[in-house]
N, C-alpha and C. Protein backbone atom coordinates (compact mmCIF):
# COMPACT_ATOMS: atom_id res chain seq x y z
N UNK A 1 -14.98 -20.40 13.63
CA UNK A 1 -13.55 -20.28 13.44
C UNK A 1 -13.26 -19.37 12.25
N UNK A 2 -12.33 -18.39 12.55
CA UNK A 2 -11.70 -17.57 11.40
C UNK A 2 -10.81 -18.39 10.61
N UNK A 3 -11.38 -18.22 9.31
CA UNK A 3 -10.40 -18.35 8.44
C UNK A 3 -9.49 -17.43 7.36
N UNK A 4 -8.27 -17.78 7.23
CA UNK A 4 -7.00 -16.34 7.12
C UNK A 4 -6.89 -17.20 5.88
N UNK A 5 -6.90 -16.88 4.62
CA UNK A 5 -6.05 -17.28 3.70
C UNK A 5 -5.36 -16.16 2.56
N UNK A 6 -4.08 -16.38 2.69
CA UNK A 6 -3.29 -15.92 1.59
C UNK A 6 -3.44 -16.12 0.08
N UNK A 7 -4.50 -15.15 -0.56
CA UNK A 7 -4.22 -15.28 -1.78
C UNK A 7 -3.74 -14.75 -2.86
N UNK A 8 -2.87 -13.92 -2.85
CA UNK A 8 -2.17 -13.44 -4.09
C UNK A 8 -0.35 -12.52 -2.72
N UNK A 9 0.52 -12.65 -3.63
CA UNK A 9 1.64 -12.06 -3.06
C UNK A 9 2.09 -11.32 -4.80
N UNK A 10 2.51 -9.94 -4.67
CA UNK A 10 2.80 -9.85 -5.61
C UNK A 10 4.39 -10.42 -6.89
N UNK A 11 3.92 -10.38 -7.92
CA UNK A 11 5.05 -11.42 -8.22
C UNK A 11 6.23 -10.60 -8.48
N UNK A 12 6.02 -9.61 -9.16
CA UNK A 12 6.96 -8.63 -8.99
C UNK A 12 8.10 -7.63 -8.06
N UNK A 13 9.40 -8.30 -7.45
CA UNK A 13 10.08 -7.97 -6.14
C UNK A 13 10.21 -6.51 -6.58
N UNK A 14 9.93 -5.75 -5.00
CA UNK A 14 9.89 -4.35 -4.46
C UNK A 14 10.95 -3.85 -4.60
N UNK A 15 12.00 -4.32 -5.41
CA UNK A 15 13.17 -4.07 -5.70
C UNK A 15 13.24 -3.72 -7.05
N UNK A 16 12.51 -3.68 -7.88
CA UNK A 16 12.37 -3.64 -9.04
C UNK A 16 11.76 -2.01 -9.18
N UNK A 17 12.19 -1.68 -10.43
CA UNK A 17 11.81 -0.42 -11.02
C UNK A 17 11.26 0.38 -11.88
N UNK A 18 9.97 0.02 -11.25
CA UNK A 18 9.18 0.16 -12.19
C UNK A 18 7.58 1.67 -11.39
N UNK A 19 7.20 1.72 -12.19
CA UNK A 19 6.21 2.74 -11.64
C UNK A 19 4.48 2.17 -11.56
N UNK A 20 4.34 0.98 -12.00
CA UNK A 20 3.16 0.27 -11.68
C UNK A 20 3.22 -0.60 -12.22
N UNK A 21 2.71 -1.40 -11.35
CA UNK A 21 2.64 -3.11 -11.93
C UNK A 21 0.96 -3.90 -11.61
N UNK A 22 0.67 -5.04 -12.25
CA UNK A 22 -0.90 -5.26 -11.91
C UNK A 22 -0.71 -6.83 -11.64
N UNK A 23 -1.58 -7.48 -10.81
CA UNK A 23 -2.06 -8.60 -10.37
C UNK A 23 -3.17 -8.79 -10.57
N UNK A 24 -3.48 -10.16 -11.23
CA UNK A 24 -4.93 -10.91 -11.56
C UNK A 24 -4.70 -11.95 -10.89
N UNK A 25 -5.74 -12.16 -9.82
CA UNK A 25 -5.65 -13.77 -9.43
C UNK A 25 -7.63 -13.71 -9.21
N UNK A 26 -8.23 -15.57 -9.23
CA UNK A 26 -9.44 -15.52 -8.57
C UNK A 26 -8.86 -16.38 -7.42
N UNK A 27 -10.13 -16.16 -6.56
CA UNK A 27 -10.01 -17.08 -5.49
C UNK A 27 -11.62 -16.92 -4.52
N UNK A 28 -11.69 -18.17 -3.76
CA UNK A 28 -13.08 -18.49 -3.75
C UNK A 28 -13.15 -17.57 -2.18
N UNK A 29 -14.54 -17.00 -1.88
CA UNK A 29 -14.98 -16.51 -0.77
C UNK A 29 -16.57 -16.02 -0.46
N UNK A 30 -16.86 -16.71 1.04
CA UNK A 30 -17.80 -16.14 1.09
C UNK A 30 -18.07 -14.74 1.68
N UNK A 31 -19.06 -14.07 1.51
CA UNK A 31 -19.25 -12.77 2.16
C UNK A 31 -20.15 -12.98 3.33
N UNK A 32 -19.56 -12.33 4.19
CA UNK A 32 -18.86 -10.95 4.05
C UNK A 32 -17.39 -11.47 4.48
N UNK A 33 -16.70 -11.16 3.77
CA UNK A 33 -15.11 -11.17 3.96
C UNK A 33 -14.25 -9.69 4.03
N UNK A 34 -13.15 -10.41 4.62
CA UNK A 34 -12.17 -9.12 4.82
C UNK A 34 -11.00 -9.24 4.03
N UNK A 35 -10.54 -8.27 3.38
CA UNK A 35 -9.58 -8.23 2.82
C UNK A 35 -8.59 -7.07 3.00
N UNK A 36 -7.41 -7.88 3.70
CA UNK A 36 -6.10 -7.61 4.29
C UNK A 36 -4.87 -7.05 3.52
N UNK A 37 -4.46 -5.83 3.34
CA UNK A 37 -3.42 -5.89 2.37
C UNK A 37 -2.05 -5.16 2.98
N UNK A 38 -0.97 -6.02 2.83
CA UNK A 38 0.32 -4.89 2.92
C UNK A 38 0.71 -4.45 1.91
N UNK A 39 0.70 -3.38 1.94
CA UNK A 39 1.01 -2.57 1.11
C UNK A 39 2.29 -1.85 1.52
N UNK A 40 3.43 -2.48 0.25
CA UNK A 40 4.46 -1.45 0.45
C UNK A 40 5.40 -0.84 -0.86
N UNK A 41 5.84 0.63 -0.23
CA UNK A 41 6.46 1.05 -1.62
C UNK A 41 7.87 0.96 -1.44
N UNK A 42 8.44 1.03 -2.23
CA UNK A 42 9.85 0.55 -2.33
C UNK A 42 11.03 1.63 -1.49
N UNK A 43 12.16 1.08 -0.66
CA UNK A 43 12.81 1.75 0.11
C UNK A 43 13.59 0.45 0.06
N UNK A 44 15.12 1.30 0.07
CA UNK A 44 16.81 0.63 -0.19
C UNK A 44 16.45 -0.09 1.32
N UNK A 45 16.61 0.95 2.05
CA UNK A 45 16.67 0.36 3.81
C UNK A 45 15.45 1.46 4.65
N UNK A 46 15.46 1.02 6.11
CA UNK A 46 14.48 1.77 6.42
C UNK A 46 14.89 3.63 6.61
N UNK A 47 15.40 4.29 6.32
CA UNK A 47 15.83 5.82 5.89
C UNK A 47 14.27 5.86 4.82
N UNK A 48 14.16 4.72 3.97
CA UNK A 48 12.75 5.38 3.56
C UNK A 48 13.51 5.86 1.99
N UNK A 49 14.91 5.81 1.59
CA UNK A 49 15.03 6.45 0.80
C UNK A 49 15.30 5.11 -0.24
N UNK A 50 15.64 5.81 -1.22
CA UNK A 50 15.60 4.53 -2.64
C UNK A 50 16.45 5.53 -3.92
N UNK A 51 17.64 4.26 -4.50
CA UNK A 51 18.86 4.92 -4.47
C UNK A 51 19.59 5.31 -4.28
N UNK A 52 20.16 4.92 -3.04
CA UNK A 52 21.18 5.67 -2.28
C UNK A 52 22.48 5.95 -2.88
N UNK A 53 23.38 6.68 -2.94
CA UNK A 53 24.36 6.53 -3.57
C UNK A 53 24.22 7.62 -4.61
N UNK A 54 23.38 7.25 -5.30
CA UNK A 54 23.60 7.55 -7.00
C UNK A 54 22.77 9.42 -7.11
N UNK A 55 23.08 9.52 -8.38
CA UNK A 55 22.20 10.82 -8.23
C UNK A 55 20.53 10.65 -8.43
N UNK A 56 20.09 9.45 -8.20
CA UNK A 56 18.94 9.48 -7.71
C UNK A 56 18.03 9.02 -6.63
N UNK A 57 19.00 9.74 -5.81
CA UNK A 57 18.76 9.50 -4.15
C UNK A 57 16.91 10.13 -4.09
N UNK A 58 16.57 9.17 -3.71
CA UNK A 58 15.49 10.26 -3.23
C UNK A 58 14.21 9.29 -2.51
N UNK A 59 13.10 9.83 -1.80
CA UNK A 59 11.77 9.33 -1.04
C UNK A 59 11.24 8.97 -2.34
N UNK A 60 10.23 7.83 -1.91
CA UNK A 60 9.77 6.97 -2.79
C UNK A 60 8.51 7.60 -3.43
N UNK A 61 7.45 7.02 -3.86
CA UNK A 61 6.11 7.88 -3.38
C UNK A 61 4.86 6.65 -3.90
N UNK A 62 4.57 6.34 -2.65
CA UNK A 62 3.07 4.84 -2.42
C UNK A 62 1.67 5.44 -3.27
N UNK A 63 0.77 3.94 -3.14
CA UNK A 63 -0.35 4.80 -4.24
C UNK A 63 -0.80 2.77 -4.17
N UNK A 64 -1.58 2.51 -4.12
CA UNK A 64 -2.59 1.20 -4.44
C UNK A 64 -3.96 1.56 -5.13
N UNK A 65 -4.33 0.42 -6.00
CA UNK A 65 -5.80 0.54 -6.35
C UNK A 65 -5.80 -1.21 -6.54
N UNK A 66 -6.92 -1.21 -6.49
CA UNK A 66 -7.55 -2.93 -6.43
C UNK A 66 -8.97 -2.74 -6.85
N UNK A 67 -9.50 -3.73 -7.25
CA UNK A 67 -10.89 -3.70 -7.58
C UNK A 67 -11.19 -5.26 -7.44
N UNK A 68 -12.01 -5.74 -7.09
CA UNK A 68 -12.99 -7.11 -6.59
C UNK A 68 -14.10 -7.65 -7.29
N UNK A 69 -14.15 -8.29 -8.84
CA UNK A 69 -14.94 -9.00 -9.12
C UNK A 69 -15.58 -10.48 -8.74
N UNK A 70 -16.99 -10.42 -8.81
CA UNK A 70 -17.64 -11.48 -9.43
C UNK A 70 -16.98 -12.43 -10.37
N UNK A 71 -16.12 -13.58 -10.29
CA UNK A 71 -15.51 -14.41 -11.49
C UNK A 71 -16.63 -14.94 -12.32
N UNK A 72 -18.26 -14.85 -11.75
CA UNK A 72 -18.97 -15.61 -13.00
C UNK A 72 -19.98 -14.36 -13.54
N UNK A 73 -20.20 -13.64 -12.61
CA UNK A 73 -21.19 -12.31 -12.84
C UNK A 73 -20.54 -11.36 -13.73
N UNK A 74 -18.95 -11.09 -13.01
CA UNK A 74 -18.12 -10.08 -13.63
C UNK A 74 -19.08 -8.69 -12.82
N UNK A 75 -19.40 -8.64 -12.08
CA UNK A 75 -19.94 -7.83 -10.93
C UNK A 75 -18.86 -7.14 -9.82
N UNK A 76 -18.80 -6.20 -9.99
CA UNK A 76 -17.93 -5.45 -9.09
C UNK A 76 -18.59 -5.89 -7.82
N UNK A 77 -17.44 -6.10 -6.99
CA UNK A 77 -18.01 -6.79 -5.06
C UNK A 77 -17.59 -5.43 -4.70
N UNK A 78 -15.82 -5.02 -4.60
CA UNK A 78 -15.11 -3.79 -3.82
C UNK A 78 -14.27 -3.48 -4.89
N UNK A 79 -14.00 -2.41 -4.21
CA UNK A 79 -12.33 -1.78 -4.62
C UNK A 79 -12.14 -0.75 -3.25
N UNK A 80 -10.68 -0.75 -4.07
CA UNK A 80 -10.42 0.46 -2.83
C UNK A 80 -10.59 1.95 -2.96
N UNK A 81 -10.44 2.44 -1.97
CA UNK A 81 -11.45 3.61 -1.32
C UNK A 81 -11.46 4.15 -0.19
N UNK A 82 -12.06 5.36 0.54
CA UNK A 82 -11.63 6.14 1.74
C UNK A 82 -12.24 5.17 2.63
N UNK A 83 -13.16 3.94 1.96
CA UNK A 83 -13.32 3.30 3.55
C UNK A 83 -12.44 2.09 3.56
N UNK A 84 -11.52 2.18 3.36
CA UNK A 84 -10.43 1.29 3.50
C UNK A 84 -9.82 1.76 5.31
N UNK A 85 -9.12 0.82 6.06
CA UNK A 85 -8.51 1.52 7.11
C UNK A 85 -7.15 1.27 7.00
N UNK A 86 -6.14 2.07 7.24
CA UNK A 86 -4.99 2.08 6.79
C UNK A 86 -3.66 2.34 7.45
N UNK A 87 -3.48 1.57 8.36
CA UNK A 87 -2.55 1.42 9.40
C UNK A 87 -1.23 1.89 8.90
N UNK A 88 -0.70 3.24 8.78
CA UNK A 88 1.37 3.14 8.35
C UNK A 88 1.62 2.59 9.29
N UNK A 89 2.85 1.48 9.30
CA UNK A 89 3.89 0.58 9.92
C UNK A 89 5.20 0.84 9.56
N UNK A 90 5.23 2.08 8.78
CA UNK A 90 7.13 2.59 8.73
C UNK A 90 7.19 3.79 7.89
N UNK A 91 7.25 4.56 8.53
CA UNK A 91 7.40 6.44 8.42
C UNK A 91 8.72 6.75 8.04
N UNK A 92 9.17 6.78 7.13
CA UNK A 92 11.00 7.74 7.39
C UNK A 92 11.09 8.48 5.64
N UNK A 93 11.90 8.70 5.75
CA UNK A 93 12.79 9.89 6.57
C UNK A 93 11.34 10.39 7.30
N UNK A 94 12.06 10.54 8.87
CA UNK A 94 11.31 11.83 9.28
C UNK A 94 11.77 13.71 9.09
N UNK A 95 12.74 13.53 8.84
CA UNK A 95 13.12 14.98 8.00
C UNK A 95 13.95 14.76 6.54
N UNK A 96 12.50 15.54 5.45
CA UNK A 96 13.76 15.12 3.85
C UNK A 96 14.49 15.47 3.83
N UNK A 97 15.19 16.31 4.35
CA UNK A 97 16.61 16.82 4.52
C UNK A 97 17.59 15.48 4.24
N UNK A 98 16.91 14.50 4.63
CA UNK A 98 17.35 13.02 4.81
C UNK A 98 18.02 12.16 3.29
N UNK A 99 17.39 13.38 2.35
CA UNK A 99 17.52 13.07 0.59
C UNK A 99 18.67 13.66 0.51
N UNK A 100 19.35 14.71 1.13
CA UNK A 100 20.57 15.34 0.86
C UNK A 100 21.68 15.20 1.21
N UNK A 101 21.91 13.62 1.84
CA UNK A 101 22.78 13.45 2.81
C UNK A 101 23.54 12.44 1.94
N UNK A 102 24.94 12.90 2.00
CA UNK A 102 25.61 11.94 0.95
C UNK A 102 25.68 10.48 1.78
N UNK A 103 25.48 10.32 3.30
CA UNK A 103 25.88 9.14 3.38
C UNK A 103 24.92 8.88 4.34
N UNK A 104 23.54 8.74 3.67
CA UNK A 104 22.18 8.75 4.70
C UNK A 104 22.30 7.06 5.88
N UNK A 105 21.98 7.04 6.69
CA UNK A 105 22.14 6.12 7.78
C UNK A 105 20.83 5.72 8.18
N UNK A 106 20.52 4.82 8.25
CA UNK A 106 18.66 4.58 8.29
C UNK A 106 19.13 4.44 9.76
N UNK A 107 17.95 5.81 11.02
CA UNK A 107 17.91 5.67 11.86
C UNK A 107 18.44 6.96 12.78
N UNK A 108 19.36 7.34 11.84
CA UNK A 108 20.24 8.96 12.45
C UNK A 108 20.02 9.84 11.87
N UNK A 109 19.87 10.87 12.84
CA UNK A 109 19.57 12.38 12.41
C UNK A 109 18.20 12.21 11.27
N UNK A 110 18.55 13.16 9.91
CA UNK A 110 17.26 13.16 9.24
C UNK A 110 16.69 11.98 8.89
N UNK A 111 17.27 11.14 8.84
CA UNK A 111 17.23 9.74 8.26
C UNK A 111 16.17 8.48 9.55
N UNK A 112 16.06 8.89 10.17
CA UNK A 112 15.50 8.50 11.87
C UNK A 112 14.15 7.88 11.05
N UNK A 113 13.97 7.25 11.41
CA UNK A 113 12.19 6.81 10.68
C UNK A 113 11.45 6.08 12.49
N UNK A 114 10.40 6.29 12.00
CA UNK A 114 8.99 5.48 13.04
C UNK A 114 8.51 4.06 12.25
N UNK A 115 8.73 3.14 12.94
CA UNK A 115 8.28 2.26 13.04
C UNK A 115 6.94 1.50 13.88
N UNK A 116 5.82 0.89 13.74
CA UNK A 116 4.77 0.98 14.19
C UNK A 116 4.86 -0.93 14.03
N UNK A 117 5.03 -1.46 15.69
CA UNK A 117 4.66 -2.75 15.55
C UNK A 117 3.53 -3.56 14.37
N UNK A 118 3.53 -4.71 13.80
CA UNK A 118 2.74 -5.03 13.01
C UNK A 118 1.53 -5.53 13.98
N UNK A 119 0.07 -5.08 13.99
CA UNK A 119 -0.80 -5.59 15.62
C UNK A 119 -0.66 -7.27 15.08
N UNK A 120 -0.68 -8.30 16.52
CA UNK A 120 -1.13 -9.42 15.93
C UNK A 120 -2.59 -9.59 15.41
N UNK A 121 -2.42 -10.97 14.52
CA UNK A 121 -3.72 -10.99 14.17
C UNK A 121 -4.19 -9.76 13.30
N UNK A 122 -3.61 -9.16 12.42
CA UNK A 122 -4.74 -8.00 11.69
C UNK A 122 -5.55 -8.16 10.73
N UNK A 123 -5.39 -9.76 10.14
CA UNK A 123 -5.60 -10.07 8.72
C UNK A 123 -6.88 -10.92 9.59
N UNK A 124 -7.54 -11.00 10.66
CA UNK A 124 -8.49 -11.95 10.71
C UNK A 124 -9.81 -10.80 10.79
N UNK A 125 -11.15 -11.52 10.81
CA UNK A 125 -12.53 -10.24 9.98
C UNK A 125 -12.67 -9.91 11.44
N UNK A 126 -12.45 -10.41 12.70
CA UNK A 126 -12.94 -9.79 13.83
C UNK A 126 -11.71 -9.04 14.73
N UNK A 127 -10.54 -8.54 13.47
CA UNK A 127 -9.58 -7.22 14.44
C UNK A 127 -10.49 -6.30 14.28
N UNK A 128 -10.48 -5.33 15.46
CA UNK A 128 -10.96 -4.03 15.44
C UNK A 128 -10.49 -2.94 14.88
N UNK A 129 -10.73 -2.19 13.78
CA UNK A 129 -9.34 -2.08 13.19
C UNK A 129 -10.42 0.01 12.44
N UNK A 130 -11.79 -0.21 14.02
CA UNK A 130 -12.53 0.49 13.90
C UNK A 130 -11.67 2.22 13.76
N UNK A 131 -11.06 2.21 14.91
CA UNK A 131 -10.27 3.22 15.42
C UNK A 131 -8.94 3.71 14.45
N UNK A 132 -8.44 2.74 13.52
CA UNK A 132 -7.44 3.27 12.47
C UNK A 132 -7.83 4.07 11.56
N UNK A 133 -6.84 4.58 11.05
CA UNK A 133 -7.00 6.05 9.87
C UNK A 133 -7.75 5.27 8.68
N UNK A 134 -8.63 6.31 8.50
CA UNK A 134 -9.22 6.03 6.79
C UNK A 134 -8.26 6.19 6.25
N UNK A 135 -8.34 5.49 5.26
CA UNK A 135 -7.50 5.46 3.63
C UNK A 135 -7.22 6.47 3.11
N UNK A 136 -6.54 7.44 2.48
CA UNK A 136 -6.43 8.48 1.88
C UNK A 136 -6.47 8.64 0.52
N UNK A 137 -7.93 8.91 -0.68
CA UNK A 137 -7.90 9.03 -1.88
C UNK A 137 -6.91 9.91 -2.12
N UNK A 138 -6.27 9.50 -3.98
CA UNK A 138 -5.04 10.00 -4.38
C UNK A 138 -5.59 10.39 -5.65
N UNK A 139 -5.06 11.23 -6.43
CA UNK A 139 -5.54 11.57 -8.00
C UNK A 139 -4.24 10.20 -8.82
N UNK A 140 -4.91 9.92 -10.20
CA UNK A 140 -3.50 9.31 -10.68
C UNK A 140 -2.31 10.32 -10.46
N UNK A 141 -2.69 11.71 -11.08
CA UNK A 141 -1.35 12.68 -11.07
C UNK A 141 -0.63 12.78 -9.72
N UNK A 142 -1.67 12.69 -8.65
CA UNK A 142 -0.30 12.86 -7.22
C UNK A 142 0.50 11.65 -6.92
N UNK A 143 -0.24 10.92 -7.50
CA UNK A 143 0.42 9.47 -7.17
C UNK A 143 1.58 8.96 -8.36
N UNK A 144 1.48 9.88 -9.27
CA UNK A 144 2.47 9.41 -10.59
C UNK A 144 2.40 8.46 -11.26
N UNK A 145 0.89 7.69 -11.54
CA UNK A 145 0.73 6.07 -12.30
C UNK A 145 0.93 6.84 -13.47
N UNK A 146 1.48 5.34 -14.08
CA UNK A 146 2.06 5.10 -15.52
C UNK A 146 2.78 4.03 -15.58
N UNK A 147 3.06 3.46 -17.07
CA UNK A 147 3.33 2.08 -17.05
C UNK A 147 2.45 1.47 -16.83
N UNK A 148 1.26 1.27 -17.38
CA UNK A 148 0.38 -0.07 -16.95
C UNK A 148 -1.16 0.60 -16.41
N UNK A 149 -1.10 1.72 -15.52
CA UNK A 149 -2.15 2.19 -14.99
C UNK A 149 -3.19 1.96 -15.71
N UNK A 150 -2.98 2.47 -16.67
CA UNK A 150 -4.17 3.04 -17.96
C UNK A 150 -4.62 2.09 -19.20
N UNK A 151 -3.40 0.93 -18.38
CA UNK A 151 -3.95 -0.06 -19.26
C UNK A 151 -5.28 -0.64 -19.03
N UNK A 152 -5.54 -0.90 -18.02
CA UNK A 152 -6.98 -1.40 -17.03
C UNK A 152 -8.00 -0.63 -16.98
N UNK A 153 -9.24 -1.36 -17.15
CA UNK A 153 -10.56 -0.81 -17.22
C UNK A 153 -10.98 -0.29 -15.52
N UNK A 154 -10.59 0.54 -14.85
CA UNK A 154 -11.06 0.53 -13.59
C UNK A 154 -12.25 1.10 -13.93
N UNK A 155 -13.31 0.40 -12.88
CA UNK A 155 -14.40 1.06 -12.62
C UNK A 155 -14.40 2.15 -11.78
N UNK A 156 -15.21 2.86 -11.60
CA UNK A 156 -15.03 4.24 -11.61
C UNK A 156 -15.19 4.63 -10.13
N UNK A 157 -15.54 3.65 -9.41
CA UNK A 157 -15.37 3.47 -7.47
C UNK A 157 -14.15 2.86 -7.25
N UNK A 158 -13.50 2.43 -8.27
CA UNK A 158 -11.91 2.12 -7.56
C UNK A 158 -11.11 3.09 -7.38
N UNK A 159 -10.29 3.31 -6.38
CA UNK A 159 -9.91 4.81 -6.25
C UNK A 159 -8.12 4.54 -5.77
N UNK A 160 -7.42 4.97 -6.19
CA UNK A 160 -5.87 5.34 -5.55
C UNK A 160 -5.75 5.48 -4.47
N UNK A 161 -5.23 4.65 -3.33
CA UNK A 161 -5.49 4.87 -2.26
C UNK A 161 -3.73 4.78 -1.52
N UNK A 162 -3.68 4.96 -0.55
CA UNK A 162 -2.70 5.23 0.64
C UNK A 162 -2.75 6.06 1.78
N UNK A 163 -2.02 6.19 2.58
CA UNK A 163 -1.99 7.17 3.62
C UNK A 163 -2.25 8.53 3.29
N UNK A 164 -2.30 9.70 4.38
CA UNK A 164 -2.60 11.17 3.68
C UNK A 164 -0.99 11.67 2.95
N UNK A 165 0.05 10.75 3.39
CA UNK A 165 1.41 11.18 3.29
C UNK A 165 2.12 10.47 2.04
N UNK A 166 2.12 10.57 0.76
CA UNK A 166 2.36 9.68 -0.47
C UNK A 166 3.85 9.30 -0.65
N UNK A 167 4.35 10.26 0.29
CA UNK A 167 6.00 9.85 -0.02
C UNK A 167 6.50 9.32 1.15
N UNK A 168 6.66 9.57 2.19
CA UNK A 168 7.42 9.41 3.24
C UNK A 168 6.57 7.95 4.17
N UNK A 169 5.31 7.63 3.58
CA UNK A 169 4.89 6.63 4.62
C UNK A 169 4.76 5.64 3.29
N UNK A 170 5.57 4.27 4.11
CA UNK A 170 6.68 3.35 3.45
C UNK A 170 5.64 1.99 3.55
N UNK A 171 5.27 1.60 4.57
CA UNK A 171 4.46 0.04 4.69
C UNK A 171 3.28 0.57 5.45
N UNK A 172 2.16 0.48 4.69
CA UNK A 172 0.72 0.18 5.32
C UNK A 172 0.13 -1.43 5.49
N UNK A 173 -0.55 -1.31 6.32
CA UNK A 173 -2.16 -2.35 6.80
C UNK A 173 -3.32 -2.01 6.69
N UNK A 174 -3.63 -2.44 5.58
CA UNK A 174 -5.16 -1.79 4.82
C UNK A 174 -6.36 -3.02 4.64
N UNK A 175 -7.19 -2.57 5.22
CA UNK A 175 -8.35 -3.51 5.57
C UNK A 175 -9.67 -3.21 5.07
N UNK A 176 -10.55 -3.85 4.31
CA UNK A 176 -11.45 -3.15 3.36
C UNK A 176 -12.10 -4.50 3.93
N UNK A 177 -13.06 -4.35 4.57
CA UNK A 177 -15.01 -5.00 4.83
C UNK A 177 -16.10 -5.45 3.70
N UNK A 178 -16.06 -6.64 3.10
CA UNK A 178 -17.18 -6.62 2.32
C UNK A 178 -18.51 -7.67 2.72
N UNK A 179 -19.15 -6.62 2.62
CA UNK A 179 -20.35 -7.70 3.07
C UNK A 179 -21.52 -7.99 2.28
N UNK A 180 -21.46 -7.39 0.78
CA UNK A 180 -22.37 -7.41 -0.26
C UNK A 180 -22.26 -7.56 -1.50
């Protein structure tokens, strides 16, 4: 029997404005485990845009890193990385033109976004999840960390990760395999 457990949600709401934020939690597992993440960057409505209204209308821009210790070794298990698989589940704007629109409409004209059912079951170790996009490494600079980034010791295989698209792709399903 698979077992699914939820352990960390971030505490910080996606509504908030900030440019990086960090989570520490332990929690017990055996290997090889899978670890399931949604990952999402912040958007007013689905247009994908953030700020609407104001003069700082504009596309967001996504970026994750995680890293996986040992709680008694202090042994790096994972982090993330191009072998992450990384499902987008909400694309918009599909044209930025969509940033210039004084009264953007999530769904019309530039503002139109793709949506990608969530698959059932993705968070259990036996989805096939062979066939989804690798992860896309990010530099800190394309991704814009600050606030906090640099506060953390990352080891040097944890890597910035998201889709190949840093602004416009809004909610991923990212699935990272550990078996060692």
């Amino acid at each position: 029997m698979q077992t699914v457990k939820r352990v960390i949600e971030d505490s910080v709401p996606i509504t908030t404005e900030r440019s990086f934020n960090a989570e520490t939690t332990t929690f017990e597992a055996d290997l090889p485990m899978t670890i399931a993440i949604m990952a999402k960057d912040f958007k007013e409505n689905d247009s994908g845009l953030e700020y609407i209204g104001t003069n700082q209308q504009q596309t967001g821009d996504g970026g994750m890193i995680a890293q996986f210790h040992d709680a008694v070794t202090g042994d790096l298990i994972a982090a993330t990385d191009s072998n992450m698989r990384c499902l987008v589940v909400q694309h918009a704007p599909v044209d930025r033109a969509c940033v210039k629109e004084a009264n953007p409409v999530a769904g019309q004209g530039a503002c139109a976004f793709v949506e990608t059912p969530v698959p059932a079951n993705w968070t259990v170790p036996d989805f096939d999840d062979s066939a989804g996009p690798a992860a896309a490494e990010h530099t800190a600079r394309e991704v814009g960390s600050k606030d906090g980034y640099d506060e953390i010791n990352w080891d040097q295989s944890a890597k910035l990760t998201w889709s190949d698209d840093l602004v416009l792709d809004n909610t991923l399903l990212c699935r990272l395999v550990v078996t060692e």
